[in-house]
PDB file of N, CA and C in Angstrom:
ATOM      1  N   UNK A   1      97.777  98.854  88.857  1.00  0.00           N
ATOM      2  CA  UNK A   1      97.458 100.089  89.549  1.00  0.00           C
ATOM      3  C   UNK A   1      96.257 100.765  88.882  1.00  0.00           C
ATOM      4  N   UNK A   2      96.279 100.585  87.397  1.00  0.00           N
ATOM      5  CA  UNK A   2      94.662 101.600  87.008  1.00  0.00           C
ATOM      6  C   UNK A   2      93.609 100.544  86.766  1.00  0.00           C
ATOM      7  N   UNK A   3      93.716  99.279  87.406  1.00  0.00           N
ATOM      8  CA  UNK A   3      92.828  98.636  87.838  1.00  0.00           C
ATOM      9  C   UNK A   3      92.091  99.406  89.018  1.00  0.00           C
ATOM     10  N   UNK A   4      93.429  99.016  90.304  1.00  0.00           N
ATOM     11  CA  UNK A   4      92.776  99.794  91.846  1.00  0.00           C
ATOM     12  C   UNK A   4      92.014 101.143  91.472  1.00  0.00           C
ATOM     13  N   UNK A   5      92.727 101.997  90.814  1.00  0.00           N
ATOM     14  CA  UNK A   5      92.533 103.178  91.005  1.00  0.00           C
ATOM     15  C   UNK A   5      91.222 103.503  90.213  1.00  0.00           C
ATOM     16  N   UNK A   6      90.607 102.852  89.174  1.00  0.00           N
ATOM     17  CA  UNK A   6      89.802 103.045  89.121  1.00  0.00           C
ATOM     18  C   UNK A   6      88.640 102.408  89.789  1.00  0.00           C
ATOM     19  N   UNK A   7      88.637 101.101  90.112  1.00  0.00           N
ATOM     20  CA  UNK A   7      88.145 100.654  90.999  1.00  0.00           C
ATOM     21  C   UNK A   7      87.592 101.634  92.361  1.00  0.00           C
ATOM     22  N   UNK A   8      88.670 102.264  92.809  1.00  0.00           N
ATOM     23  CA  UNK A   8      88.928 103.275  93.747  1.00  0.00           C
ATOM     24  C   UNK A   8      87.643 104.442  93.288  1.00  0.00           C
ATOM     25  N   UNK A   9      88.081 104.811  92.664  1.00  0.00           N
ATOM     26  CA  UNK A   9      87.220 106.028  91.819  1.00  0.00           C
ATOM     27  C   UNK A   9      85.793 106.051  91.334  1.00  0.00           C
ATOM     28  N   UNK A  10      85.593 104.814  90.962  1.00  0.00           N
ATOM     29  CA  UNK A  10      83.944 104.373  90.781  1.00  0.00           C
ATOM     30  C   UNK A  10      83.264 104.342  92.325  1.00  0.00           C
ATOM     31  N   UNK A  11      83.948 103.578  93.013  1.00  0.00           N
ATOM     32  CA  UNK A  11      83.451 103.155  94.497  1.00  0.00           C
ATOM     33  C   UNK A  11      82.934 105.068  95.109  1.00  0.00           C
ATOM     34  N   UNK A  12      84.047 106.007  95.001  1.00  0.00           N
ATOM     35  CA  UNK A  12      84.136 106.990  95.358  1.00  0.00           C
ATOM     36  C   UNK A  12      82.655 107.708  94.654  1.00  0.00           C
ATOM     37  N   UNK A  13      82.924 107.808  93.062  1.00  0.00           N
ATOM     38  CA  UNK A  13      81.597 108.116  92.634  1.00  0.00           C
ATOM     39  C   UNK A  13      80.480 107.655  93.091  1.00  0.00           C
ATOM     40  N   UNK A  14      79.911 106.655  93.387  1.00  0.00           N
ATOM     41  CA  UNK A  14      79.620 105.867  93.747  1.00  0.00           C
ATOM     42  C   UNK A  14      78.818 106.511  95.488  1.00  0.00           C
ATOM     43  N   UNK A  15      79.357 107.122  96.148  1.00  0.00           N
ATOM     44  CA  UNK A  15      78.840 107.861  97.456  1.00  0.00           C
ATOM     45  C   UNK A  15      79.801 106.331  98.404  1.00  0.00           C
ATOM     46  N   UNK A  16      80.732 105.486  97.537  1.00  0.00           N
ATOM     47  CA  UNK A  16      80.949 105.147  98.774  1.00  0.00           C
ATOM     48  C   UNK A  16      82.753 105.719  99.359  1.00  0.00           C
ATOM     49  N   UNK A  17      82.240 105.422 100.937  1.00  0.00           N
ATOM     50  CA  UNK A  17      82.738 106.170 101.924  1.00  0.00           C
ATOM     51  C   UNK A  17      84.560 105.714 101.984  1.00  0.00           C
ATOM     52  N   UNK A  18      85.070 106.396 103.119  1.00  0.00           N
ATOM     53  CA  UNK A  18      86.530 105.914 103.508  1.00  0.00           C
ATOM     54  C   UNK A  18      86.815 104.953 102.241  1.00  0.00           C
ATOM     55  N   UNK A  19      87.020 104.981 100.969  1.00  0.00           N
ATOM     56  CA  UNK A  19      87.801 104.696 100.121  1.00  0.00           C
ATOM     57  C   UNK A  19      89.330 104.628 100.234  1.00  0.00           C
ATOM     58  N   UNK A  20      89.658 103.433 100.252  1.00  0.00           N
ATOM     59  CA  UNK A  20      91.247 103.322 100.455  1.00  0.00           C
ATOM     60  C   UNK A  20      91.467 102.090  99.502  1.00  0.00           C
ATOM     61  N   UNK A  21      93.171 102.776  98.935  1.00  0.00           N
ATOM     62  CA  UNK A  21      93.702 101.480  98.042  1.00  0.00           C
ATOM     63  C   UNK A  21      95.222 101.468  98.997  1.00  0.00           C
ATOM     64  N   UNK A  22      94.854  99.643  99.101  1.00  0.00           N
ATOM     65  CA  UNK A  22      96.880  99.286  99.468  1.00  0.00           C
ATOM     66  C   UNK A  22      96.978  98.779  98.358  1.00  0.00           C
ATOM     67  N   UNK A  23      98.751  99.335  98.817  1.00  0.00           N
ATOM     68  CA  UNK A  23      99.888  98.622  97.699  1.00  0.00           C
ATOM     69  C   UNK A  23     100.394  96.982  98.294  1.00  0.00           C
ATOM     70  N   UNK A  24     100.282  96.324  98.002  1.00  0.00           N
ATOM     71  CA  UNK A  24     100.708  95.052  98.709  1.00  0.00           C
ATOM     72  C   UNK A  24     101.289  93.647  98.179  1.00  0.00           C
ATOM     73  N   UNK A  25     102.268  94.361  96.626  1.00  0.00           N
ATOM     74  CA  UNK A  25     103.115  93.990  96.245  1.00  0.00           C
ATOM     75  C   UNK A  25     103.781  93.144  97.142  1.00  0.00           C
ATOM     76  N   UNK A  26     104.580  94.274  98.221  1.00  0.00           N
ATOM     77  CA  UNK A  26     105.590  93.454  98.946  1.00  0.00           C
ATOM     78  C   UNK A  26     105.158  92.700 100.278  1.00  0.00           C
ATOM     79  N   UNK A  27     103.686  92.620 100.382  1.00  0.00           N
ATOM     80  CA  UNK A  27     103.197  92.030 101.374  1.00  0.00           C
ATOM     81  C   UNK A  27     103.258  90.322 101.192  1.00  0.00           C
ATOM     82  N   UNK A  28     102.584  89.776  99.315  1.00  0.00           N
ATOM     83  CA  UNK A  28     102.321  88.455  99.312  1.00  0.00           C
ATOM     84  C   UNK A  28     101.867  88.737  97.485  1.00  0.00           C
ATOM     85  N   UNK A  29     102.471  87.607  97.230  1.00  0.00           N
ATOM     86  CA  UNK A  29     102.903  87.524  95.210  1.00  0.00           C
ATOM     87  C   UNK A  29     100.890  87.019  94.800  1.00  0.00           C
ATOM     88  N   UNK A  30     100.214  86.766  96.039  1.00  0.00           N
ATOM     89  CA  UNK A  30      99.153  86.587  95.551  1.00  0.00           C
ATOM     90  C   UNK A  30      98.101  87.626  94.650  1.00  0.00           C
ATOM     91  N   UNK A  31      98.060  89.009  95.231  1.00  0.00           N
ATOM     92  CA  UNK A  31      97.669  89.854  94.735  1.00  0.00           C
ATOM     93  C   UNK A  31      98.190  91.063  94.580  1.00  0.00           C
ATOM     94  N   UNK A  32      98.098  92.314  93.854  1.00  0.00           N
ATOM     95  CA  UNK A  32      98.701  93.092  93.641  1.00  0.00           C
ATOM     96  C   UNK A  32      98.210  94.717  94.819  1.00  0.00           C
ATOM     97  N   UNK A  33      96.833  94.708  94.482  1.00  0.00           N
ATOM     98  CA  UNK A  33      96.078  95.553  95.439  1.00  0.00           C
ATOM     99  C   UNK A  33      94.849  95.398  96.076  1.00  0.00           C
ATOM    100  N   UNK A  34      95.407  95.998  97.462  1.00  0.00           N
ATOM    101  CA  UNK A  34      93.494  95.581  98.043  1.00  0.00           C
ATOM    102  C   UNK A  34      92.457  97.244  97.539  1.00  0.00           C
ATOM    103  N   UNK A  35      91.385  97.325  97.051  1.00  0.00           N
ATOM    104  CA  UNK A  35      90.634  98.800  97.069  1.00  0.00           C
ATOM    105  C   UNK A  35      89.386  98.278  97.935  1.00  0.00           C
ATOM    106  N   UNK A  36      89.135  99.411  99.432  1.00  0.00           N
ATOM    107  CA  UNK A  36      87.903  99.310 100.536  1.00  0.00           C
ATOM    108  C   UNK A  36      87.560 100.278 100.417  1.00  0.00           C
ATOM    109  N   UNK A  37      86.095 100.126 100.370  1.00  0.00           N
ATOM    110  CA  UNK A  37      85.467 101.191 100.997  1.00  0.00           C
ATOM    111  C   UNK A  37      83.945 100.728 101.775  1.00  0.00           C
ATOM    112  N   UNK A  38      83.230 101.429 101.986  1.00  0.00           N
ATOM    113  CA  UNK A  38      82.591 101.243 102.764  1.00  0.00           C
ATOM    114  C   UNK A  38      80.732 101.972 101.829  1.00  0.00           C
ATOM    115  N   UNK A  39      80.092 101.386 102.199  1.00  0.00           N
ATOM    116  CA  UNK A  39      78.620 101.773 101.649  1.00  0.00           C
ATOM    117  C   UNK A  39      77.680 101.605 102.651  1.00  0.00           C
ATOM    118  N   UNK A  40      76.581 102.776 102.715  1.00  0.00           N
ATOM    119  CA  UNK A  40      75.440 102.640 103.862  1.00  0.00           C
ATOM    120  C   UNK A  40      74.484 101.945 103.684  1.00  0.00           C
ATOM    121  N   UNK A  41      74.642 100.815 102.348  1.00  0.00           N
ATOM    122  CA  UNK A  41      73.210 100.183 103.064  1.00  0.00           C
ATOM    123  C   UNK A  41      73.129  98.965 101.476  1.00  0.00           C
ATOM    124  N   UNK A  42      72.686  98.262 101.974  1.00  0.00           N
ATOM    125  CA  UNK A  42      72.854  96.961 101.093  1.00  0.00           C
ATOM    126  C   UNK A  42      72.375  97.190  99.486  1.00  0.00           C
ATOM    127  N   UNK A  43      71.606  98.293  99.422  1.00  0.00           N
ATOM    128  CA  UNK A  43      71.259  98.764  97.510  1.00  0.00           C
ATOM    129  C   UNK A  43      72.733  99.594  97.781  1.00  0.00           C
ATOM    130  N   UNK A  44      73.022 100.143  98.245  1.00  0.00           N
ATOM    131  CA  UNK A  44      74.393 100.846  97.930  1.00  0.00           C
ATOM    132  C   UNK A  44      75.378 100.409  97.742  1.00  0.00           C
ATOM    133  N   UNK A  45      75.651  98.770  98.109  1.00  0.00           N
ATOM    134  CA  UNK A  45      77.155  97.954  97.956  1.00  0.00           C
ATOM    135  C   UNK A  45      76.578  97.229  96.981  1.00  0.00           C
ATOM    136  N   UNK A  46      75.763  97.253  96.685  1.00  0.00           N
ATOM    137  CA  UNK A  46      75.251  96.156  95.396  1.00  0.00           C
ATOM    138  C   UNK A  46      75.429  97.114  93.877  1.00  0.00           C
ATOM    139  N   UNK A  47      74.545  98.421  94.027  1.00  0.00           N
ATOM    140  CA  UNK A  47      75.385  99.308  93.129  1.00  0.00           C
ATOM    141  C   UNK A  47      76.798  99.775  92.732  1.00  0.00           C
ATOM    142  N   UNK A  48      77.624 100.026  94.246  1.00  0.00           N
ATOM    143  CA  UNK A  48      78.876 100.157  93.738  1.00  0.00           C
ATOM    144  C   UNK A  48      79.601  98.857  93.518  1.00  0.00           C
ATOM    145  N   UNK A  49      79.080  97.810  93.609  1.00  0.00           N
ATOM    146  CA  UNK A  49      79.980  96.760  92.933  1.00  0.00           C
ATOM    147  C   UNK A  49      79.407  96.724  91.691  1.00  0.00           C
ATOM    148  N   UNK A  50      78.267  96.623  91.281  1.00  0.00           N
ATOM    149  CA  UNK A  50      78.117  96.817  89.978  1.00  0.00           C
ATOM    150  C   UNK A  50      78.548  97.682  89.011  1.00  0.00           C
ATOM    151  N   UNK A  51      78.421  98.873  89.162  1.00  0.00           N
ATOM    152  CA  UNK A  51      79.516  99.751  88.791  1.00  0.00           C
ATOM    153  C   UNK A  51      80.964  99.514  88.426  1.00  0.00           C
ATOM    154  N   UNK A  52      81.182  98.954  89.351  1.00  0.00           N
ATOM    155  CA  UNK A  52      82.852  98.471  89.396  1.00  0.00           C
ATOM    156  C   UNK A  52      83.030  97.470  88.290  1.00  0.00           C
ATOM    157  N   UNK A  53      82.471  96.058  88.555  1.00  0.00           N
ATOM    158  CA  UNK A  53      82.233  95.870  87.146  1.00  0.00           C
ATOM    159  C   UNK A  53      82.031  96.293  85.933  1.00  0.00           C
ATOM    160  N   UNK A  54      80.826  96.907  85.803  1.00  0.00           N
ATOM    161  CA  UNK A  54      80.970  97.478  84.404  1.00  0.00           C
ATOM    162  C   UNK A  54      82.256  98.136  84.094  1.00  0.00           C
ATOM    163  N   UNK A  55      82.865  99.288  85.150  1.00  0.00           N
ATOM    164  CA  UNK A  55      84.181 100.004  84.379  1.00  0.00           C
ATOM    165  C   UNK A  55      85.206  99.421  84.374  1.00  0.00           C
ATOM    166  N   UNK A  56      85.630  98.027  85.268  1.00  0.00           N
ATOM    167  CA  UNK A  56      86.762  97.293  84.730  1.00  0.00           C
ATOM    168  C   UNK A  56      86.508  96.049  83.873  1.00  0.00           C
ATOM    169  N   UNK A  57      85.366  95.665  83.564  1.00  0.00           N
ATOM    170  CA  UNK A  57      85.037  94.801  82.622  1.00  0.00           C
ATOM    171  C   UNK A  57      84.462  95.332  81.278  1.00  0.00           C
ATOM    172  N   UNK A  58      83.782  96.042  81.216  1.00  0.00           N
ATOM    173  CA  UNK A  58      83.422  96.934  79.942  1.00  0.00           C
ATOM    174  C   UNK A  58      84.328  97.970  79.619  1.00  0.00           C
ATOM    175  N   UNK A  59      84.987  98.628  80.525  1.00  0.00           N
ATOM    176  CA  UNK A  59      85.627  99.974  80.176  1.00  0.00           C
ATOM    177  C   UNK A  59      86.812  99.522  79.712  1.00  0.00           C
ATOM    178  N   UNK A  60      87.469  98.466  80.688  1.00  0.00           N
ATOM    179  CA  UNK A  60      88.954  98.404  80.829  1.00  0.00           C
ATOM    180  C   UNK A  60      89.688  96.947  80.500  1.00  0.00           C
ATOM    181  N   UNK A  61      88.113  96.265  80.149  1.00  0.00           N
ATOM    182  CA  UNK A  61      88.798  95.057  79.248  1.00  0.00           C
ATOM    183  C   UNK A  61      88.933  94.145  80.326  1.00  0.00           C
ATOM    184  N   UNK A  62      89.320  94.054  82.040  1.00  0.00           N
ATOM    185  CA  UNK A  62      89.247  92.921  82.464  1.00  0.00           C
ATOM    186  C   UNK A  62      88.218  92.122  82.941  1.00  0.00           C
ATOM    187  N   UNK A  63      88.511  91.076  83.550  1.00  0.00           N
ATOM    188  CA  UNK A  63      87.188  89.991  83.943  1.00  0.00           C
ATOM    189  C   UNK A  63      87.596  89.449  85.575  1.00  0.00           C
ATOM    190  N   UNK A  64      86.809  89.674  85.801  1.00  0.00           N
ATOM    191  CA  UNK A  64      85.985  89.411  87.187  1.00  0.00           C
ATOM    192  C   UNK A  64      86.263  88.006  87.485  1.00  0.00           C
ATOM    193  N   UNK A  65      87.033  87.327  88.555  1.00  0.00           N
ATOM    194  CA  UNK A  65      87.682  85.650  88.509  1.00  0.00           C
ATOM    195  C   UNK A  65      86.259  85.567  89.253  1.00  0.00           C
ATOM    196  N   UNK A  66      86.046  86.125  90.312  1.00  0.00           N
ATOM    197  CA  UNK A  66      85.139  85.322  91.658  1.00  0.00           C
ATOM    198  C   UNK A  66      84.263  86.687  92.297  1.00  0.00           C
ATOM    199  N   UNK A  67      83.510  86.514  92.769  1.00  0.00           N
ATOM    200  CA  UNK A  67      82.419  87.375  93.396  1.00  0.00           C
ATOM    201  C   UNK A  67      82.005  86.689  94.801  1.00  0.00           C
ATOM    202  N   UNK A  68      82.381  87.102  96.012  1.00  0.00           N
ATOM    203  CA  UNK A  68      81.481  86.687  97.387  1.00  0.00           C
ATOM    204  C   UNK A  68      80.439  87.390  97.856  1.00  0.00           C
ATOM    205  N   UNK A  69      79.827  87.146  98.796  1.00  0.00           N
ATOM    206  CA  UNK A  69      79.217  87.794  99.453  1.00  0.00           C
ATOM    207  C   UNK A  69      78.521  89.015  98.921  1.00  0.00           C
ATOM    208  N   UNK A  70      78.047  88.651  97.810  1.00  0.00           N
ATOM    209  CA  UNK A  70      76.736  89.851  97.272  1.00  0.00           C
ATOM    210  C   UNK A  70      75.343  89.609  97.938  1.00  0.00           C
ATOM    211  N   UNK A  71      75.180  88.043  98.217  1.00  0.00           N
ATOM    212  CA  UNK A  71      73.650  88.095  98.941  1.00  0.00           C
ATOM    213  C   UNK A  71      73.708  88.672 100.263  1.00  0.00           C
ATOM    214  N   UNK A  72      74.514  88.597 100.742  1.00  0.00           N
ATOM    215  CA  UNK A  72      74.740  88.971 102.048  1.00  0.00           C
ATOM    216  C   UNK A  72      74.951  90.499 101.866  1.00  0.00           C
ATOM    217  N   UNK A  73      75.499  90.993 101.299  1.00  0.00           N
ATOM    218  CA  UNK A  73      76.058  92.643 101.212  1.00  0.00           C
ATOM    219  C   UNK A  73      76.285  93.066 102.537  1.00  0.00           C
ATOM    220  N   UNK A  74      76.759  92.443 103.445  1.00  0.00           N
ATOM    221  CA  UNK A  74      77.635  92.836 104.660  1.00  0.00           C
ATOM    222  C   UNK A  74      79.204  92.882 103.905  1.00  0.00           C
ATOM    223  N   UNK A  75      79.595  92.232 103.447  1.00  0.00           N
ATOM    224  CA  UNK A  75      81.111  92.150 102.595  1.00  0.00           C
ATOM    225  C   UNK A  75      81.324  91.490 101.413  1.00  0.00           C
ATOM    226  N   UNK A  76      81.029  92.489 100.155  1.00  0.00           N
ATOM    227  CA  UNK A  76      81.340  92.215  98.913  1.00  0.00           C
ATOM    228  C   UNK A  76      82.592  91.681  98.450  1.00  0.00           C
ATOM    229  N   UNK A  77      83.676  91.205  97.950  1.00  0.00           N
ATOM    230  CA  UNK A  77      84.869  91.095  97.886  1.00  0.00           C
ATOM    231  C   UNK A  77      84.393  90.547  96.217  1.00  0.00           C
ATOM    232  N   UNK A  78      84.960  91.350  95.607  1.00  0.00           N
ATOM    233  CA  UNK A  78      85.249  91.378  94.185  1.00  0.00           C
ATOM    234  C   UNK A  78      87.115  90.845  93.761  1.00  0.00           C
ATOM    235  N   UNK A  79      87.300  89.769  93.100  1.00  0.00           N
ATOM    236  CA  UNK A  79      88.032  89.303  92.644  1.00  0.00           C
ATOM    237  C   UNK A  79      88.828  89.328  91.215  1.00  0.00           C
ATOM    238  N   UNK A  80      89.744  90.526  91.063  1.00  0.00           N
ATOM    239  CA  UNK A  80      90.235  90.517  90.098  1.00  0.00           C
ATOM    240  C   UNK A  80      91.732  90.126  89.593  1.00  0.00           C
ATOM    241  N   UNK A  81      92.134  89.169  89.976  1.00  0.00           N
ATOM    242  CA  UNK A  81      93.535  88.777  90.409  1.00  0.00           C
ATOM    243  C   UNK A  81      94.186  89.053  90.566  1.00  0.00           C
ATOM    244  N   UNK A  82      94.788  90.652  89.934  1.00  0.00           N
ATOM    245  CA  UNK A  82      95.981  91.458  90.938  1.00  0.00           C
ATOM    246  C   UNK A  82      95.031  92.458  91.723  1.00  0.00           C
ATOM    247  N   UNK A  83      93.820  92.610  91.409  1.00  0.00           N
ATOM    248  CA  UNK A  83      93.285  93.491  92.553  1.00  0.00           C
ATOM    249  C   UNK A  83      92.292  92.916  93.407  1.00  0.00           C
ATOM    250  N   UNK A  84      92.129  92.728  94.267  1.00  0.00           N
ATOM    251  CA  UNK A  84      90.587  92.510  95.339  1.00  0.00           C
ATOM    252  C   UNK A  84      89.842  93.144  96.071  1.00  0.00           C
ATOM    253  N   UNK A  85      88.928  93.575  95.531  1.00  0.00           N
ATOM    254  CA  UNK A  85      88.117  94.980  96.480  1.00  0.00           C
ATOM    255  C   UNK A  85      87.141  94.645  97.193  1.00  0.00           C
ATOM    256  N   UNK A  86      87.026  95.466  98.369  1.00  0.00           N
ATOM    257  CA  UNK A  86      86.886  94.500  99.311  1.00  0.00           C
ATOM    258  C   UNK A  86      85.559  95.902  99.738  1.00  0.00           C
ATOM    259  N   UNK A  87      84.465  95.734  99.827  1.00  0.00           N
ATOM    260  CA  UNK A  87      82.976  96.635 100.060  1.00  0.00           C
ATOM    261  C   UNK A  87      82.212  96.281 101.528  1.00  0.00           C
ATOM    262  N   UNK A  88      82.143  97.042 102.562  1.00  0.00           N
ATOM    263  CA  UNK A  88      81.607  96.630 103.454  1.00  0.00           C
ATOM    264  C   UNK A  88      80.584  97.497 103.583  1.00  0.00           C
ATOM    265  N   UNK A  89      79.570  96.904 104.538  1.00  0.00           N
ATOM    266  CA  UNK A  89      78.933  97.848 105.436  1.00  0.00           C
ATOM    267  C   UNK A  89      79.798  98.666 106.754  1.00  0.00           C
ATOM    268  N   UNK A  90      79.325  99.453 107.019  1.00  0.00           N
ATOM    269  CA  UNK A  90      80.150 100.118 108.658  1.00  0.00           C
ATOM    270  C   UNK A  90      80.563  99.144 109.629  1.00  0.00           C
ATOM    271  N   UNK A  91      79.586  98.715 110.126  1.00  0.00           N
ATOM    272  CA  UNK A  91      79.969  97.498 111.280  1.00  0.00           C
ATOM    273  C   UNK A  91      80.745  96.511 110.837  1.00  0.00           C
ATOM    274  N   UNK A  92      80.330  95.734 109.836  1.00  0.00           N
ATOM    275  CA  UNK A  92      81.883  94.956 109.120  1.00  0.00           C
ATOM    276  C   UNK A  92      83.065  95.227 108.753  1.00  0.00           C
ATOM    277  N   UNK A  93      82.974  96.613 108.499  1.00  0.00           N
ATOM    278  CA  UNK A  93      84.464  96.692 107.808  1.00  0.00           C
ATOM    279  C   UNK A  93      85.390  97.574 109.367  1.00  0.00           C
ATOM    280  N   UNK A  94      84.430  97.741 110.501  1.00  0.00           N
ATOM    281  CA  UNK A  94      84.507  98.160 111.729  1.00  0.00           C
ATOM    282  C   UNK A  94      85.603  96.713 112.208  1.00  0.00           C
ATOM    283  N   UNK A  95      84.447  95.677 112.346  1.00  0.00           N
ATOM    284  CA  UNK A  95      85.277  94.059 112.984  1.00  0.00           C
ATOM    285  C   UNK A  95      86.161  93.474 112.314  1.00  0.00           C
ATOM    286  N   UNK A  96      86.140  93.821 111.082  1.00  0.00           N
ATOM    287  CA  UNK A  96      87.302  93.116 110.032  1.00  0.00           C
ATOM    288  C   UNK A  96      88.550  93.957 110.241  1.00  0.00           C
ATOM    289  N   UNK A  97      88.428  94.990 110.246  1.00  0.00           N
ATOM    290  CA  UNK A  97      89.926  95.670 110.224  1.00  0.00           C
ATOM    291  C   UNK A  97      90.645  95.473 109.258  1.00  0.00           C
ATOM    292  N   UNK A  98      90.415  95.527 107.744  1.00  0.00           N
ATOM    293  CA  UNK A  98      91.773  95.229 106.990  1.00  0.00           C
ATOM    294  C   UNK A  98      92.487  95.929 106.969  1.00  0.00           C
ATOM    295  N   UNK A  99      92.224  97.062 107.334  1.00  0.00           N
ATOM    296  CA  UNK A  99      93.612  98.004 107.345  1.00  0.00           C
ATOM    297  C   UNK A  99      94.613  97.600 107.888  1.00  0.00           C
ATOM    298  N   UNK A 100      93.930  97.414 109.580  1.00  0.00           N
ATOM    299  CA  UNK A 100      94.759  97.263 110.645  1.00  0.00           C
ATOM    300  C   UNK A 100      95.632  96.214 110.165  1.00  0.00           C
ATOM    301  N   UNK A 101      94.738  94.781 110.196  1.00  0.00           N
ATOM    302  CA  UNK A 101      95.334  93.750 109.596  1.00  0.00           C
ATOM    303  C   UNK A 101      96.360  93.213 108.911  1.00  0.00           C
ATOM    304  N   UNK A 102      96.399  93.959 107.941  1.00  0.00           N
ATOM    305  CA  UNK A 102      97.592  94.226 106.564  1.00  0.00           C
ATOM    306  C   UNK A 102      98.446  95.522 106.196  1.00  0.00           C
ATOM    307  N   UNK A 103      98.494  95.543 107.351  1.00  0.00           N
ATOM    308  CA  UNK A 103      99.311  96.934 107.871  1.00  0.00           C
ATOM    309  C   UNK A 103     100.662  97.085 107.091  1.00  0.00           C
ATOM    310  N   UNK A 104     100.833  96.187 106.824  1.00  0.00           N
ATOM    311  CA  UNK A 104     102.461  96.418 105.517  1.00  0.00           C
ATOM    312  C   UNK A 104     101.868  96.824 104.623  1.00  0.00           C
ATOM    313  N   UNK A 105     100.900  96.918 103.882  1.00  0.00           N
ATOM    314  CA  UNK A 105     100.188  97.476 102.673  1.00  0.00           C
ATOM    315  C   UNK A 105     100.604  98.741 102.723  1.00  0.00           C
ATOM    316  N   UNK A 106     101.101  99.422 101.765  1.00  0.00           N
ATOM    317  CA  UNK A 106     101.182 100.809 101.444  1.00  0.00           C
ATOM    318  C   UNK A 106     100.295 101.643 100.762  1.00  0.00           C
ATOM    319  N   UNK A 107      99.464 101.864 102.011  1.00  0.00           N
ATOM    320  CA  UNK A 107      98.178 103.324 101.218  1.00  0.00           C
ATOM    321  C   UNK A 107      98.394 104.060  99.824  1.00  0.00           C
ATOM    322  N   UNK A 108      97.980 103.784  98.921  1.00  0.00           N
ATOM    323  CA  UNK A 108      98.060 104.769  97.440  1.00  0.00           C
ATOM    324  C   UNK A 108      97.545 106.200  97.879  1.00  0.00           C
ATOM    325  N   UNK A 109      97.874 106.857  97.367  1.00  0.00           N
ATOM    326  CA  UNK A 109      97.392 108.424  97.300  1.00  0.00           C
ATOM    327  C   UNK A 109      96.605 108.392  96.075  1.00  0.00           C
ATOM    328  N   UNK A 110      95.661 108.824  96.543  1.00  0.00           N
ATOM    329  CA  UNK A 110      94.841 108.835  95.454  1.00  0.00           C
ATOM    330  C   UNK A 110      94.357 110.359  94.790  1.00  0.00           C
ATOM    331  N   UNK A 111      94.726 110.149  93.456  1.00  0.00           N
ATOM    332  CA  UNK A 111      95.204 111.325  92.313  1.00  0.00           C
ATOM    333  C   UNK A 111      94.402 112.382  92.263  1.00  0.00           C
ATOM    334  N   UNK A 112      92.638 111.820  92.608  1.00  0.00           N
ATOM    335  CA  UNK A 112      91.844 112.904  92.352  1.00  0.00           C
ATOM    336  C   UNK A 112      91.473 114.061  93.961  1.00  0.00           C
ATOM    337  N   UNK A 113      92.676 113.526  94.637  1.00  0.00           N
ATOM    338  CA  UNK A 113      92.186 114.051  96.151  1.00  0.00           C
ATOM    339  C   UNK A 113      93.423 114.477  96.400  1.00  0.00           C
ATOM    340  N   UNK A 114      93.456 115.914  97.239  1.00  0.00           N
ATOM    341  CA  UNK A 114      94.482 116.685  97.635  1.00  0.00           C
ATOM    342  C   UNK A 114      94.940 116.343  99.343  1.00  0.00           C
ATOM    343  N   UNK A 115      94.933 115.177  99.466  1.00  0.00           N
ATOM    344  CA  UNK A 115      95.131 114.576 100.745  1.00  0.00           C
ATOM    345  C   UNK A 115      97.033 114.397 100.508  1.00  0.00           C
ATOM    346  N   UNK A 116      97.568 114.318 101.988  1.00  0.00           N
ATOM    347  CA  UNK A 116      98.920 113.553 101.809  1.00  0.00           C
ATOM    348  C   UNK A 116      98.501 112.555 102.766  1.00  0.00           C
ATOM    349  N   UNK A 117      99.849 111.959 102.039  1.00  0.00           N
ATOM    350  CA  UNK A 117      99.420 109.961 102.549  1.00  0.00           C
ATOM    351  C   UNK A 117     100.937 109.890 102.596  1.00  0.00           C
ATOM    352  N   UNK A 118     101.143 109.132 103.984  1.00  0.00           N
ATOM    353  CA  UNK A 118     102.016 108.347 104.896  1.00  0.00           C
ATOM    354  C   UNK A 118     102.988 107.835 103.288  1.00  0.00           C
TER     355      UNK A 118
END
């Protein structure tokens, strides 16, 4: 969880958008959490994944298994084995739907925001 959540939180610093973490424990033993968000423009998903790296690999001690789709920066997906964060542009993360998709995932509330969550 203070994988996602910071994950979550950099992305957020970061200017990127609709930030969401699932819980998806009880979805599949493969991973622990998905963290999305969304960035306007291909220097912007390339920064907030970099970012992300540095604070869970420098800050927080873990390592990074796999990296996709950075040349492309339509959909970043950062690989950290209980977490996978998943960076789109608008229109991709529009046609992908992971929300929709993985709809058993249980939305985290996230600590630094006075939102309620389902």
């Amino acid at each position: 969880m203070q994988l996602a959540l910071a994950a979550a939180r950099t992305a957020e610093d970061n200017n990127g958008k609709d930030v969401v973490v699932l819980d998806m424990r009880a979805v599949t033993p493969v991973f622990d959490y998905f963290v999305i968000a969304t960035g306007n423009s291909r220097r912007q998903l390339h920064a907030i994944s970099e970012e992300i790296d540095h604070k869970l690999e420098d800050d927080l001690g873990d390592k990074r298994m796999g990296i996709e789709g950075y040349n492309e920066s339509r959909w970043i997906l950062l690989d950290y084995g209980t977490v996978v964060i998943h960076l789109f542009d608008e229109e991709t993360r529009d046609y992908y739907s992971l929300e929709d998709f993985w709809n058993q995932g249980v939305r985290v509330k996230l600590p630094w925001r006075d939102e309620d969550v389902e």
